[in-house]
Protein backbone atom coordinates (compact mmCIF):
# COMPACT_ATOMS: atom_id res chain seq x y z
CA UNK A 1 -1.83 2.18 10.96
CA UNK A 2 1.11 3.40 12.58
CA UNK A 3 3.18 6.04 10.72
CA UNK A 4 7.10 6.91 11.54
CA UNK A 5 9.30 9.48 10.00
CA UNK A 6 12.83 9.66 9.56
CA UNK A 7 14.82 12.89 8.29
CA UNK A 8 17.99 12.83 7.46
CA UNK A 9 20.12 15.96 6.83
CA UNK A 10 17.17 18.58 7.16
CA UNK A 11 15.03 19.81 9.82
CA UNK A 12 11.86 17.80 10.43
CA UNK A 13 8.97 19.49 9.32
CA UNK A 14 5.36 19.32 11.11
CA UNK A 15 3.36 20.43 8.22
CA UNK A 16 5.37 17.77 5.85
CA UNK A 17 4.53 15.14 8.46
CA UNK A 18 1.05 16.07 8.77
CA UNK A 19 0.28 16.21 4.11
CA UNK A 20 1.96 12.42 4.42
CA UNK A 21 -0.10 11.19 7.06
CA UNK A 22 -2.87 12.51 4.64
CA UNK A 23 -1.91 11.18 1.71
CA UNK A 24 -1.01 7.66 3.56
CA UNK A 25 -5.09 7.04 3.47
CA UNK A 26 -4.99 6.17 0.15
CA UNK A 27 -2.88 2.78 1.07
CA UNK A 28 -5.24 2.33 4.19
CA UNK A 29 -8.08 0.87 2.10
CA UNK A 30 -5.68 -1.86 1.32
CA UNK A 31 -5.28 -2.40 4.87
CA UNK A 32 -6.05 -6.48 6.40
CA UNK A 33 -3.70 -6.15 8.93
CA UNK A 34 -2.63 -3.52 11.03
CA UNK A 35 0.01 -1.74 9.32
CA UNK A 36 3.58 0.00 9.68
CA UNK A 37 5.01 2.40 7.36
CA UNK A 38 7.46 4.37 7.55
CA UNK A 39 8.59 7.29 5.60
CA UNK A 40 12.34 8.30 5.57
CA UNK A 41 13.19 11.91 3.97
CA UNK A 42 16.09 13.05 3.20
CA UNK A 43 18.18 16.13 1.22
CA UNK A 44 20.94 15.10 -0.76
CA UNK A 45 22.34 18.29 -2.74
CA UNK A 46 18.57 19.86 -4.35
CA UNK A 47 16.96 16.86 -4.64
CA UNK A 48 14.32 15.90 -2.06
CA UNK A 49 14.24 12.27 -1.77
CA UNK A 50 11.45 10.15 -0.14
CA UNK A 51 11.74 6.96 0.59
CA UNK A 52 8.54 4.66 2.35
CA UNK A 53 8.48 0.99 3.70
CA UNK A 54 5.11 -0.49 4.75
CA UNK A 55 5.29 -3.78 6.49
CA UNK A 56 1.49 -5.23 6.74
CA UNK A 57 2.10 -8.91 8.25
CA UNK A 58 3.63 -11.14 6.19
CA UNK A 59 3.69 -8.53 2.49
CA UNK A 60 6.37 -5.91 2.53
CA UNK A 61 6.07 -3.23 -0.29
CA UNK A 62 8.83 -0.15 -0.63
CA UNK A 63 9.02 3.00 -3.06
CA UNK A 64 11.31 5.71 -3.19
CA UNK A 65 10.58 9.05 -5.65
CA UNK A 66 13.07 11.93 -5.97
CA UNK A 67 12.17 15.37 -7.41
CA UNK A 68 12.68 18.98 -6.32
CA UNK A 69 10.01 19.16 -3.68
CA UNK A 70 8.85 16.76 -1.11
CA UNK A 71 5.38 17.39 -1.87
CA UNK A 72 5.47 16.15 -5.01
CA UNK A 73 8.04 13.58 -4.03
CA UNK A 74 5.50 12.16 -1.38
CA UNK A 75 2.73 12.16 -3.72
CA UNK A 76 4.81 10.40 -6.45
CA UNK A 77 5.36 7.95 -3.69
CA UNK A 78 2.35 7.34 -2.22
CA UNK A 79 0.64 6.79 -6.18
CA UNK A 80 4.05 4.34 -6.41
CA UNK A 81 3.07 2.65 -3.23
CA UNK A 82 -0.86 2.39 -4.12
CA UNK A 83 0.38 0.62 -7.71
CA UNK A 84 1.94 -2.28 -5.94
CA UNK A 85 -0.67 -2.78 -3.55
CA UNK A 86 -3.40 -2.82 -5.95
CA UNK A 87 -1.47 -5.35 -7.73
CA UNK A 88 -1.08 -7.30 -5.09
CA UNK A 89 -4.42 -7.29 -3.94
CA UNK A 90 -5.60 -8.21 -7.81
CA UNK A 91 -2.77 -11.19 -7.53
CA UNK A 92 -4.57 -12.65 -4.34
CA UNK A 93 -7.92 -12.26 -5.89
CA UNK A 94 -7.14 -14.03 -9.00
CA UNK A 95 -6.53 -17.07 -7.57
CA UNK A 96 -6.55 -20.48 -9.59
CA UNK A 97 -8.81 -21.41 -5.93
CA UNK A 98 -10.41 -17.90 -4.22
CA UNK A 99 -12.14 -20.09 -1.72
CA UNK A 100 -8.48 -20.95 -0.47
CA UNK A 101 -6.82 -17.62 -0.87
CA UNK A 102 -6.29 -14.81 1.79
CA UNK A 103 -9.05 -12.70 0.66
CA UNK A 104 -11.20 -15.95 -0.16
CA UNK A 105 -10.69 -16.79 3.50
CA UNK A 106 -11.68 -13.53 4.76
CA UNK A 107 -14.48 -13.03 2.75
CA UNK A 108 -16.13 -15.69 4.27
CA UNK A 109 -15.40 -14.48 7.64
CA UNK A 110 -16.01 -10.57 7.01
CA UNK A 111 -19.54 -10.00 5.09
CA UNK A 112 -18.20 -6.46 4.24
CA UNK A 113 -15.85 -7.73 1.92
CA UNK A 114 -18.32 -10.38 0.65
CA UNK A 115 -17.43 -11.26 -3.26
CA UNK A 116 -19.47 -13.39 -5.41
CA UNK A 117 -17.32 -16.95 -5.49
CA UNK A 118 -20.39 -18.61 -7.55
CA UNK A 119 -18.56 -22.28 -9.61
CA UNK A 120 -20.04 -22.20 -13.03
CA UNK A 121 -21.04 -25.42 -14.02
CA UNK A 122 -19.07 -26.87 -16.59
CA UNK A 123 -20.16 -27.42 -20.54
CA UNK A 124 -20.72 -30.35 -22.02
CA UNK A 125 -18.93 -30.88 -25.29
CA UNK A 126 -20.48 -33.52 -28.11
């Protein structure tokens, strides 16, 4: 996962850098392909805005969170971020067809991330 920053009117900050490169492991676990994000912070009168994009192939995602710290503001970002990737993932998972979908498909190549696909047999009625 490669991580970029961007600051705009303020001084970078390694110790800022180094908490969002932390908290950016909680989106790795929805990692498939290698992934780009990149955080852009910025002061605009007292409020500390944040503002992420994370490209992973083809799926873009973006969240921005303001507040009075960037702390906070990364953290509110980051929980922001992990929302619509666990959504996403959910969305591909619950498939009409599994076998077919993107995490169907790579389930059957990747035994780690082996899911149970069993096709109930149908009822008969009357």
């Amino acid at each position: 996962m490669k991580v970029g920053f961007t600051f705009k009117h303020m001084e970078s900050s390694e110790a800022l850098m180094e908490y969002a490169r932390e908290r950016c492991e909680k989106i790795a676990k929805f990692e498939l392909n290698p992934m780009d994000v990149q955080f852009v912070l910025s002061m605009e009168k007292h409020e500390c805005i944040v503002e992420v994009h994370v490209e992973e192939g083809r799926r873009k995602f973006k969240a921005s969170a303001s507040s009075e710290d960037f702390y906070r503001s990364v953290e509110m970002v980051v929980n922001k971020l992990t929302r619509q990737m666990s959504k996403d993932k959910r969305r591909s998972k619950a498939h009409k067809n599994p076998e077919r979908s993107h995490y169907g498909q790579l389930a059957r190549l990747t035994p780690a991330l082996e899911t149970n696909y069993d096709i109930r047999p149908l009822r008969k009625v009357g």
